[in-house]
N, C-alpha and C. Protein backbone atom coordinates (compact mmCIF):
# COMPACT_ATOMS: atom_id res chain seq x y z
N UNK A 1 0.84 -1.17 0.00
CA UNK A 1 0.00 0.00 0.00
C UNK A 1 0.89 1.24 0.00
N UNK A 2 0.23 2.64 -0.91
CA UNK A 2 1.47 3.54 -0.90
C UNK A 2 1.18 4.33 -0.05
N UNK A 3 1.91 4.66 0.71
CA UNK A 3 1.43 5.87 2.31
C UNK A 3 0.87 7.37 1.41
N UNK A 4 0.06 7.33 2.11
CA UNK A 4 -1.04 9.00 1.79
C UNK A 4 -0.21 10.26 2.66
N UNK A 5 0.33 11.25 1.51
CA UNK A 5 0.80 12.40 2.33
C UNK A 5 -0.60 13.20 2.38
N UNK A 6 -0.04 14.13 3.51
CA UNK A 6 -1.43 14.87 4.66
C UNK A 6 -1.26 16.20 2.30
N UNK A 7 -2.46 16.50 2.78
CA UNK A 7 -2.65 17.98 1.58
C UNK A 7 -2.31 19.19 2.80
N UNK A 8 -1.25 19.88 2.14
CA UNK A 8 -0.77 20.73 2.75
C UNK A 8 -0.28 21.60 2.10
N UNK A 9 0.00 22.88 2.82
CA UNK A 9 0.22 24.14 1.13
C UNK A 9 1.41 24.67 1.84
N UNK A 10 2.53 25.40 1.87
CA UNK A 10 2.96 26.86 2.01
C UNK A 10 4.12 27.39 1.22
N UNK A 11 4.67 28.48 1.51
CA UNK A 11 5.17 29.29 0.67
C UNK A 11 6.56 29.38 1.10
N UNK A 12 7.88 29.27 0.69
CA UNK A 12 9.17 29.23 1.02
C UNK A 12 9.65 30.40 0.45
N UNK A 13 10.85 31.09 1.12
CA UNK A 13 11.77 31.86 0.61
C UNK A 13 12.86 31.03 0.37
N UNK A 14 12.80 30.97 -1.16
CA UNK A 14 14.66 30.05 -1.34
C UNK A 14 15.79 30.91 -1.42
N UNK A 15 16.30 32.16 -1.01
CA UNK A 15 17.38 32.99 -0.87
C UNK A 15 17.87 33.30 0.77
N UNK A 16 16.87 33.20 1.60
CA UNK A 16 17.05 32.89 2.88
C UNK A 16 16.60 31.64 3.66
N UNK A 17 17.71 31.19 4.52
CA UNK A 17 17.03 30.19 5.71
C UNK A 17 17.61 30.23 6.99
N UNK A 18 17.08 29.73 7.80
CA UNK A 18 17.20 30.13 9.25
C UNK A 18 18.09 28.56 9.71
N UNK A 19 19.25 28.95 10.71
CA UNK A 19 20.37 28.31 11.14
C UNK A 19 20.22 28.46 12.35
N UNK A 20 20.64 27.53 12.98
CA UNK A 20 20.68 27.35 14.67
C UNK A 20 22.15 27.05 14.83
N UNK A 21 22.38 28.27 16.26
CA UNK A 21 23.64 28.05 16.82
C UNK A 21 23.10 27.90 18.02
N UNK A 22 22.98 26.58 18.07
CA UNK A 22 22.98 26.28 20.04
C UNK A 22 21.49 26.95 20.84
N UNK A 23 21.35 28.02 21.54
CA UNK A 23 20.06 28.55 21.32
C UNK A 23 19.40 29.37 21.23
N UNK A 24 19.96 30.16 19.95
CA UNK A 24 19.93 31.21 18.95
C UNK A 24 19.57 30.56 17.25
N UNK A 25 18.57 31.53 16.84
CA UNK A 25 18.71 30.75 15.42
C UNK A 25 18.47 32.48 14.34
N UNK A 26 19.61 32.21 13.30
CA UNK A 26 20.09 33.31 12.41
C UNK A 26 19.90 33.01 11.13
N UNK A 27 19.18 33.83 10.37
CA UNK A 27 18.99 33.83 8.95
C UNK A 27 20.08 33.89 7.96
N UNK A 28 20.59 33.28 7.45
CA UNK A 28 21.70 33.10 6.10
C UNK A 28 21.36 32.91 5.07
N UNK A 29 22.26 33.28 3.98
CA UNK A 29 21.65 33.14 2.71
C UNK A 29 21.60 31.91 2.06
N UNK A 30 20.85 31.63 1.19
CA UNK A 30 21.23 29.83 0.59
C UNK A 30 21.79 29.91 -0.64
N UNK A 31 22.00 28.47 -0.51
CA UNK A 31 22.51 28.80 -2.02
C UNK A 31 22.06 29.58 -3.30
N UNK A 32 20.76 29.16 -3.46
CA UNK A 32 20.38 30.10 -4.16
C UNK A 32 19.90 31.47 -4.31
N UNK A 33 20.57 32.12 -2.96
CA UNK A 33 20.22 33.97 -2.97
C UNK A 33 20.06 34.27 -3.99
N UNK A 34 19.27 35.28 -4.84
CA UNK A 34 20.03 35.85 -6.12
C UNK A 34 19.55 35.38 -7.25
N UNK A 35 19.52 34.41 -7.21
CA UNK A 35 19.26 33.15 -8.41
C UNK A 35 17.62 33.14 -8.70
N UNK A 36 17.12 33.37 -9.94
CA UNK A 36 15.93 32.90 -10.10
C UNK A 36 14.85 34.07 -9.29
N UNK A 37 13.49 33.39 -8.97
CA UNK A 37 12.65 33.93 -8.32
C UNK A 37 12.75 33.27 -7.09
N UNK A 38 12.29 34.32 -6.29
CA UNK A 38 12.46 34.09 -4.75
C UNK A 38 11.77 33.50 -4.09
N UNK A 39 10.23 33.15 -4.53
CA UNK A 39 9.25 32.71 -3.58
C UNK A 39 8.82 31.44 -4.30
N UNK A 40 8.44 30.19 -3.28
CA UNK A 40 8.41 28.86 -3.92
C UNK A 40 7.22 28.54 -3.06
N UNK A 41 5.91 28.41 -3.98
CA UNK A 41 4.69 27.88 -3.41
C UNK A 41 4.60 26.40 -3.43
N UNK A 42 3.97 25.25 -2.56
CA UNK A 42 4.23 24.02 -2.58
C UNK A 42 2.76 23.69 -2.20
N UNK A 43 2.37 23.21 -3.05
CA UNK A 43 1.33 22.01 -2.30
C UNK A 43 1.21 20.51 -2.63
N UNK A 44 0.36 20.20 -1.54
CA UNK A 44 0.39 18.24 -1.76
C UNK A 44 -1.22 17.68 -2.17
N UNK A 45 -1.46 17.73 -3.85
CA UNK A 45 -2.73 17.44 -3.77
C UNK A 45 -3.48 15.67 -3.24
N UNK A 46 -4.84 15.81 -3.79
CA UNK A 46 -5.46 14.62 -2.87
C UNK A 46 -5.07 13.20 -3.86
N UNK A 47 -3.94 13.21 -4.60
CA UNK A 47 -3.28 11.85 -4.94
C UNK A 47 -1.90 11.76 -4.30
N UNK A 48 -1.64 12.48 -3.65
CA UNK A 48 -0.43 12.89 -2.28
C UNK A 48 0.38 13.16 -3.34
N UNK A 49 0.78 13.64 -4.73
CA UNK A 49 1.77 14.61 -5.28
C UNK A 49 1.59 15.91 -4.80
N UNK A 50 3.00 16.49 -5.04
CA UNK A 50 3.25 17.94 -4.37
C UNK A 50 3.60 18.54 -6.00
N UNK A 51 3.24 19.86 -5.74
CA UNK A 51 3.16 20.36 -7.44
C UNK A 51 4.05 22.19 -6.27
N UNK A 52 5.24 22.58 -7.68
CA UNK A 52 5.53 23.24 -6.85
C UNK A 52 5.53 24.81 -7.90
N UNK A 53 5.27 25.79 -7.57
CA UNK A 53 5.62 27.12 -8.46
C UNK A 53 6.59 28.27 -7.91
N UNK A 54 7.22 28.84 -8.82
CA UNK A 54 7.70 30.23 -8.00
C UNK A 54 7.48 31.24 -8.52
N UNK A 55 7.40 32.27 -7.98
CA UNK A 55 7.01 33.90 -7.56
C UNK A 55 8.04 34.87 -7.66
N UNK A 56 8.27 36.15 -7.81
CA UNK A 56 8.67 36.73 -7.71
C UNK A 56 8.78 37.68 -5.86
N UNK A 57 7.06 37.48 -6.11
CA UNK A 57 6.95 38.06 -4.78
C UNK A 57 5.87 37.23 -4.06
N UNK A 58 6.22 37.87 -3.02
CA UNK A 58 5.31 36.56 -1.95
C UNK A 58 3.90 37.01 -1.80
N UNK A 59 3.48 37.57 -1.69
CA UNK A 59 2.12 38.11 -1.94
C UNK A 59 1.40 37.27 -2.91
N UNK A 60 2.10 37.19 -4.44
CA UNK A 60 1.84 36.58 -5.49
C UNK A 60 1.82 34.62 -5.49
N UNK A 61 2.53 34.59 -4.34
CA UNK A 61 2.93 33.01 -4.07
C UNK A 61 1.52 32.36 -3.21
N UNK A 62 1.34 33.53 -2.35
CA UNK A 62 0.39 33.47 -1.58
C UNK A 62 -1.07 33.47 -2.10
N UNK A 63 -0.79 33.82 -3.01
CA UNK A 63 -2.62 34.31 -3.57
C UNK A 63 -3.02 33.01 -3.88
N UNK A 64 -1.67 32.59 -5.39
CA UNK A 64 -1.74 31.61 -5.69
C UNK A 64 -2.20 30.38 -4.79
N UNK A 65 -1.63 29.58 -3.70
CA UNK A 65 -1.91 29.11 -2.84
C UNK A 65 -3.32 29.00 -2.37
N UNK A 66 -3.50 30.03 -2.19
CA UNK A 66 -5.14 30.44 -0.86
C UNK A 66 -6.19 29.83 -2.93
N UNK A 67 -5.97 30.39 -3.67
CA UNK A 67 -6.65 30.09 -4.85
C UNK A 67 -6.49 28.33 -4.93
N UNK A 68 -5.70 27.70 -5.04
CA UNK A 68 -5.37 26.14 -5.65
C UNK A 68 -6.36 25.63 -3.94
N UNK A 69 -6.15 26.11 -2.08
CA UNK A 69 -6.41 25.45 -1.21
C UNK A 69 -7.98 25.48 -1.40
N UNK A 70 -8.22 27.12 -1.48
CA UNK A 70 -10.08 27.07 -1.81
C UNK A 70 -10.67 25.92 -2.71
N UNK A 71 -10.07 25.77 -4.16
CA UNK A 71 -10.20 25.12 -4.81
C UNK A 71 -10.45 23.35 -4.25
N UNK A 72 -9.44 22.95 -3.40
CA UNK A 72 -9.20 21.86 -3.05
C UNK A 72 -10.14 21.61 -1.88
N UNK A 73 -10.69 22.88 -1.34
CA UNK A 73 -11.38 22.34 0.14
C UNK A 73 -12.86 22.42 -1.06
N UNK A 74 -13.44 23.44 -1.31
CA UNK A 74 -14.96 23.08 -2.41
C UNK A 74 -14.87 21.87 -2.99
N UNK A 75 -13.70 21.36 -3.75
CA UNK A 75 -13.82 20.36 -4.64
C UNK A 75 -13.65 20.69 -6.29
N UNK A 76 -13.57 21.93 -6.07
CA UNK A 76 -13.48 22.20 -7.87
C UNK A 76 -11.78 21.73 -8.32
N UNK A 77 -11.03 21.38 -7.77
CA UNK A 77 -9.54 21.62 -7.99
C UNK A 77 -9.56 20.51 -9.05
N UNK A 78 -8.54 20.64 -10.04
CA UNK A 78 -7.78 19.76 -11.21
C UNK A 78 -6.91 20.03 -11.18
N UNK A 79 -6.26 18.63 -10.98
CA UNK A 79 -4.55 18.71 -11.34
C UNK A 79 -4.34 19.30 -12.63
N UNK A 80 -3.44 20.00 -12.71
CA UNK A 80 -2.80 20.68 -14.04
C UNK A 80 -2.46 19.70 -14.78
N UNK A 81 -1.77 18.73 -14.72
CA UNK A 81 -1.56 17.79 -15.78
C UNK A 81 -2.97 17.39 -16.44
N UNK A 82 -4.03 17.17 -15.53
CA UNK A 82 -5.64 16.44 -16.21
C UNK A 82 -6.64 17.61 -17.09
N UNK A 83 -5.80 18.64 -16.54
CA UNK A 83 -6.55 20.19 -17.46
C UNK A 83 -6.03 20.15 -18.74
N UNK A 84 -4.81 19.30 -19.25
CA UNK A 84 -4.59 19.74 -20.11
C UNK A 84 -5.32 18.58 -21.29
N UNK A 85 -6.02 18.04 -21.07
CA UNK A 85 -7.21 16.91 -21.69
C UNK A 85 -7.77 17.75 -22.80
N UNK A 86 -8.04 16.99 -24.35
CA UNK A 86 -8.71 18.34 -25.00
C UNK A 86 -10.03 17.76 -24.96
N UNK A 87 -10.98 18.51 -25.64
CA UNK A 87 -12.64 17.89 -25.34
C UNK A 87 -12.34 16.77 -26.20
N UNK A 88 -11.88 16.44 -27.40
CA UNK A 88 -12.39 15.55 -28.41
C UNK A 88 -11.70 14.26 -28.02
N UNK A 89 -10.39 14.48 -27.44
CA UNK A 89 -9.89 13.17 -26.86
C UNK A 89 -10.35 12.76 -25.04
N UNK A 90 -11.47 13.69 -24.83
CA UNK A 90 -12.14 13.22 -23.42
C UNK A 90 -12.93 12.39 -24.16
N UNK A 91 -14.02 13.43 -25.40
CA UNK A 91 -15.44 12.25 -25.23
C UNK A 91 -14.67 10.99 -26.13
N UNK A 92 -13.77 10.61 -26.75
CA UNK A 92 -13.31 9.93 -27.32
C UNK A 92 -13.65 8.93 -26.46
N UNK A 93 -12.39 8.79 -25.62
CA UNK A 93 -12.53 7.86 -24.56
C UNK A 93 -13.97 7.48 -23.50
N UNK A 94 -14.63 8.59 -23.21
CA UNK A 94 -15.65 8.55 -22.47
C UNK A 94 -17.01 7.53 -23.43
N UNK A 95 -16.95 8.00 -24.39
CA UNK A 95 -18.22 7.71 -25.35
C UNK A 95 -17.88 6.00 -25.57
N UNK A 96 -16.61 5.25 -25.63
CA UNK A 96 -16.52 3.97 -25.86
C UNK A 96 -17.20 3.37 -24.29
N UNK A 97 -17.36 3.99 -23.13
CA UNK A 97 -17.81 3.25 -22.29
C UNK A 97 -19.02 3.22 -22.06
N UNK A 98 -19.82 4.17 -22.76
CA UNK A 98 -21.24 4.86 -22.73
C UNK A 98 -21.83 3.22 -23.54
N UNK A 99 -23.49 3.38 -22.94
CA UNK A 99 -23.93 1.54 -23.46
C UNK A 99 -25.44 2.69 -24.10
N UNK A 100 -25.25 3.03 -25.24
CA UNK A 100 -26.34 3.52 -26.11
C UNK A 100 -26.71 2.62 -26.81
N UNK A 101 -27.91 3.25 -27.51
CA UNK A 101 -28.57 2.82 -28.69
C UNK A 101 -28.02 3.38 -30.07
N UNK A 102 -28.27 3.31 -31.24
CA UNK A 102 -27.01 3.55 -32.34
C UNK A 102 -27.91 4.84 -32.91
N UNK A 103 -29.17 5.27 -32.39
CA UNK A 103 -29.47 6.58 -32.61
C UNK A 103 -29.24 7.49 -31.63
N UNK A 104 -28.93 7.68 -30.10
CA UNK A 104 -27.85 7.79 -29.39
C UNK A 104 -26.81 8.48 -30.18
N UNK A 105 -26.10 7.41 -30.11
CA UNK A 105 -24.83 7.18 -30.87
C UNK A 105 -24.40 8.45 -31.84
N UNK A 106 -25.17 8.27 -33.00
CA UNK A 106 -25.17 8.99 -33.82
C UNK A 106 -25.36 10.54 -33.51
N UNK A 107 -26.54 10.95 -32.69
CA UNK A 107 -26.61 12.07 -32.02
C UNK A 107 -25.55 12.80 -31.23
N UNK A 108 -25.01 12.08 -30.58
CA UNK A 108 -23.79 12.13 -29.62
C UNK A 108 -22.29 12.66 -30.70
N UNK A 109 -22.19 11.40 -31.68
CA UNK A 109 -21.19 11.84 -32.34
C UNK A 109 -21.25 12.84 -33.19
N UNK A 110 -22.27 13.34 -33.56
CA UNK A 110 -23.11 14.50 -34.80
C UNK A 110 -22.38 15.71 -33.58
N UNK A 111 -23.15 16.18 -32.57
CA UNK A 111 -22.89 17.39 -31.57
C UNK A 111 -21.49 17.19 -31.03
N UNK A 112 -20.95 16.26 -30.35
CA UNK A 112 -19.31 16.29 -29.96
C UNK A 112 -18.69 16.60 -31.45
N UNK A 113 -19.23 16.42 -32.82
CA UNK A 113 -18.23 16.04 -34.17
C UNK A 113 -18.66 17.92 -34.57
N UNK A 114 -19.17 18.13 -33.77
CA UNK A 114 -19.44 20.08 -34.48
C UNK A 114 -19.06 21.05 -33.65
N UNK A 115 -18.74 20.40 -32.35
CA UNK A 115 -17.87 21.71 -31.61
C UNK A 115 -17.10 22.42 -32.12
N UNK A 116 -17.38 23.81 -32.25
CA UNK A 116 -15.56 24.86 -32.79
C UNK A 116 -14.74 24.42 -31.44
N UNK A 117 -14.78 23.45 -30.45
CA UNK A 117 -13.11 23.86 -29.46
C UNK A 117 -13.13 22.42 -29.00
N UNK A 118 -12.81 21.65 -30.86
CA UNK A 118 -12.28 20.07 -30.28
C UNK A 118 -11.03 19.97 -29.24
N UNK A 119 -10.12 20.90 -29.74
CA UNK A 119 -8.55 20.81 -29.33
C UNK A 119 -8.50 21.58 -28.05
N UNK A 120 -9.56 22.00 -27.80
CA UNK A 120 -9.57 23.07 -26.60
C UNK A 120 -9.24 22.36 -25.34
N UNK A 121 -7.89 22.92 -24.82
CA UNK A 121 -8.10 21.96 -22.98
C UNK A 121 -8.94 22.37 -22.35
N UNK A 122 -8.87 21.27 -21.52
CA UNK A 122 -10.55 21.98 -20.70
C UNK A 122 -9.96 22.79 -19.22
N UNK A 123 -8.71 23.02 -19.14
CA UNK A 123 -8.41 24.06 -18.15
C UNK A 123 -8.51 24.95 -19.13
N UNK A 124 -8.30 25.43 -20.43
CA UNK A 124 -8.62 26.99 -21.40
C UNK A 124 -10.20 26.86 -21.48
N UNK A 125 -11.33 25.82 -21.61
CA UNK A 125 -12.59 26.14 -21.95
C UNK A 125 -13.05 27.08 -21.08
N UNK A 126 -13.47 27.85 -22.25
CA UNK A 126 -14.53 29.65 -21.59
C UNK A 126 -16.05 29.02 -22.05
N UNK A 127 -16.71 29.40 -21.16
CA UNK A 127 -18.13 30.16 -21.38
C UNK A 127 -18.38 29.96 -23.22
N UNK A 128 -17.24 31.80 -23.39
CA UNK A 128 -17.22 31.90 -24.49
C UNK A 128 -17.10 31.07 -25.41
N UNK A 129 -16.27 30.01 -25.70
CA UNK A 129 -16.21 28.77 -26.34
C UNK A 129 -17.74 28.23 -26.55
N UNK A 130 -18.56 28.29 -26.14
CA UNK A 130 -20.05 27.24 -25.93
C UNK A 130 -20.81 28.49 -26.64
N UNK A 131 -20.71 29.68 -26.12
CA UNK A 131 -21.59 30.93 -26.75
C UNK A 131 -21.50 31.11 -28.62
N UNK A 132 -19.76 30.93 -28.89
CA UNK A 132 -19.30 31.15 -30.01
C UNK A 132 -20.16 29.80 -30.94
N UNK A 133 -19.84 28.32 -30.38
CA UNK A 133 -20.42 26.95 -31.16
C UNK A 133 -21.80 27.40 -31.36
N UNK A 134 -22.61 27.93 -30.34
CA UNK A 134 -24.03 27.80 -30.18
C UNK A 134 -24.48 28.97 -31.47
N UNK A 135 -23.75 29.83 -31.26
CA UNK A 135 -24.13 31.15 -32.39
C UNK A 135 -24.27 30.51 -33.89
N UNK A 136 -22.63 29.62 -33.67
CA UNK A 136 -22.61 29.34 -35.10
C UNK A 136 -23.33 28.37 -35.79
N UNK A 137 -24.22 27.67 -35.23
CA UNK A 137 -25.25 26.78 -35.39
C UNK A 137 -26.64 27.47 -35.71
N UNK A 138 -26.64 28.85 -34.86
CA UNK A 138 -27.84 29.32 -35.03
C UNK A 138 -27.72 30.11 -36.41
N UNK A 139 -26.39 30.35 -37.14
CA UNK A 139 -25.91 31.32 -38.09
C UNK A 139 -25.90 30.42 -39.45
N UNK A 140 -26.11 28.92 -38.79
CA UNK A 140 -25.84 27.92 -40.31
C UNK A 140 -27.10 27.64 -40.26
N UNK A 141 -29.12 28.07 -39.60
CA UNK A 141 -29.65 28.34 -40.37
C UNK A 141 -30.02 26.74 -39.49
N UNK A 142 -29.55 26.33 -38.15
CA UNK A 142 -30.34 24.63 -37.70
C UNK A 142 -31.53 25.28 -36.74
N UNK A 143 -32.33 24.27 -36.47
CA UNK A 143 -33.24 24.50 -35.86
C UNK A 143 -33.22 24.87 -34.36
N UNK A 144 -34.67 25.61 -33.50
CA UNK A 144 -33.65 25.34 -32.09
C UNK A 144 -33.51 24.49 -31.50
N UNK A 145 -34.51 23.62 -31.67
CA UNK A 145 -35.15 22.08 -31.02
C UNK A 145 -33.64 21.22 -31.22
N UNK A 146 -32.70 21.55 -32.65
CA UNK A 146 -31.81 21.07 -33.18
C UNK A 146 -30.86 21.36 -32.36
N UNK A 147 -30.66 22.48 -32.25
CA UNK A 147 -29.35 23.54 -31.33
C UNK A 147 -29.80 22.92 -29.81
N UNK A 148 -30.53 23.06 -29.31
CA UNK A 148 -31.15 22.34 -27.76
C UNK A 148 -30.62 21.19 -27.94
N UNK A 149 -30.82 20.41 -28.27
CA UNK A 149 -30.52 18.82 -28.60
C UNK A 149 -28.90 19.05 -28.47
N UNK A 150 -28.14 19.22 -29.32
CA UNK A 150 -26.83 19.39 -29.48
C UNK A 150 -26.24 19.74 -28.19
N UNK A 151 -26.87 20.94 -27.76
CA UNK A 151 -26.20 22.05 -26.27
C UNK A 151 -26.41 20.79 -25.47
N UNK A 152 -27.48 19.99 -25.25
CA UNK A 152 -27.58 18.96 -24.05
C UNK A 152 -26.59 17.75 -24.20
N UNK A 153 -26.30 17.39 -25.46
CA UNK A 153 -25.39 16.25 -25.79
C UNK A 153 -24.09 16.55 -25.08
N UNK A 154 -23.93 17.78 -25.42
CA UNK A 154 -21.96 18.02 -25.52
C UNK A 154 -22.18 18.47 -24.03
N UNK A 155 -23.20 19.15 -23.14
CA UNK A 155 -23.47 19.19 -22.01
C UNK A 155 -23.02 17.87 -20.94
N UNK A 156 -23.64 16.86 -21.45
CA UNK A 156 -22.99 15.52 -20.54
C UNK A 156 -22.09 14.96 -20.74
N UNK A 157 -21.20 15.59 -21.97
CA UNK A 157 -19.70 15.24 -21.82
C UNK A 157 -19.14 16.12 -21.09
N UNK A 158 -19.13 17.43 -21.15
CA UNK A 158 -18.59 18.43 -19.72
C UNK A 158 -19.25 17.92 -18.37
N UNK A 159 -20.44 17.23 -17.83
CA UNK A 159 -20.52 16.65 -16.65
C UNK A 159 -19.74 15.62 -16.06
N UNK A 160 -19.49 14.98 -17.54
CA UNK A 160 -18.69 13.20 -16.92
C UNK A 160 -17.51 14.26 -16.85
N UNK A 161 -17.15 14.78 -17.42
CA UNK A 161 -15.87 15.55 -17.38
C UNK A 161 -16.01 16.03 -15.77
N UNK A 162 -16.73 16.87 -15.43
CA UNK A 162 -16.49 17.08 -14.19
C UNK A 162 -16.79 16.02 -12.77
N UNK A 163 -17.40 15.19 -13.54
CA UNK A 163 -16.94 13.86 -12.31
C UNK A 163 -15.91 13.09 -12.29
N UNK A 164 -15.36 13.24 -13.94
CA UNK A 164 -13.80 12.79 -13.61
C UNK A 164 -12.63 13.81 -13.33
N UNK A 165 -12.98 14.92 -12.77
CA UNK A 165 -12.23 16.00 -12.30
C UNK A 165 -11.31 16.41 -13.32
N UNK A 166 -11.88 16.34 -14.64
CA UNK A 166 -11.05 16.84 -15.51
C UNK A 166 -11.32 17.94 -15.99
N UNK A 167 -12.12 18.56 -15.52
CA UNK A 167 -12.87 20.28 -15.78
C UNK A 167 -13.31 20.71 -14.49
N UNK A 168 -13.48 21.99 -14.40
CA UNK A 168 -13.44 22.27 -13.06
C UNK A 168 -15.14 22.69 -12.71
């Protein structure tokens, strides 16, 4: 069994660290004073990897942080590696496990096969992305009953998406 690290966040200065002489403790520089950016945000998400960034300034390290912990205590959080999923290779995979009927089927692949933002990761999907597809459907002259139908299809691929925490 692989041991579970605790989820834990904070923010390091890598140009200073604190030294103990006996029982006094004095700030020195590290190796890397100077070097790079100064502030190193760390957290340990809920598959116990630690994902780490740096800052210029700590304020900025910090925001970051309090943003990824909110995230993680609601539940909206995605690992950055799983954001970078595009829609067409989610429902790809998703749609072979789906147990339809072959008019289903066809429906499903018709609305996922007309999205403008196949390649889109779904950490970049906007709003806008869904507003822009939906326009352009209404601009090629389909019905709305047609456009409804479609918006609900590609709709429950962004849900499974967000139960497999691959959209936020």
């Amino acid at each position: 069994m692989i041991p579970r690290r605790n989820r834990r966040a904070d923010v390091e200065d890598l140009w200073w660290k604190t030294v103990r002489e006996g029982d006094s403790e004095k700030r020195v520089e590290s190796k890397l004073h100077g070097i790079g950016k100064r502030w190193r945000a760390r957290y340990v998400d809920d598959q116990s990897r630690e994902h780490t960034r740096r800052f210029d300034r700590k304020v900025d390290a910090q925001a970051f942080l309090d943003g990824i912990t909110t995230s993680q205590v609601v539940g909206n959080y995605v690992d950055p590696v799983r954001g970078k999923i595009t829609f067409r290779s989610f429902y790809q995979e998703w749609s072979s496990r789906q147990v339809w009927v072959p008019g289903t089927l066809q429906a499903m692949n018709l609305a996922a096969g007309g999205v403008t933002f196949p390649d889109v990761a779904f950490a970049d999907l906007r709003p806008s992305h869904l507003e822009t597809w939906v326009k352009g459907m209404q601009d090629r002259g389909l019905a709305p009953g047609t456009i409804k139908t479609r918006f609900n299809n590609v709709r429950s691929v962004l849900r499974a998406a967000i139960r497999d925490k691959v959209l936020a």
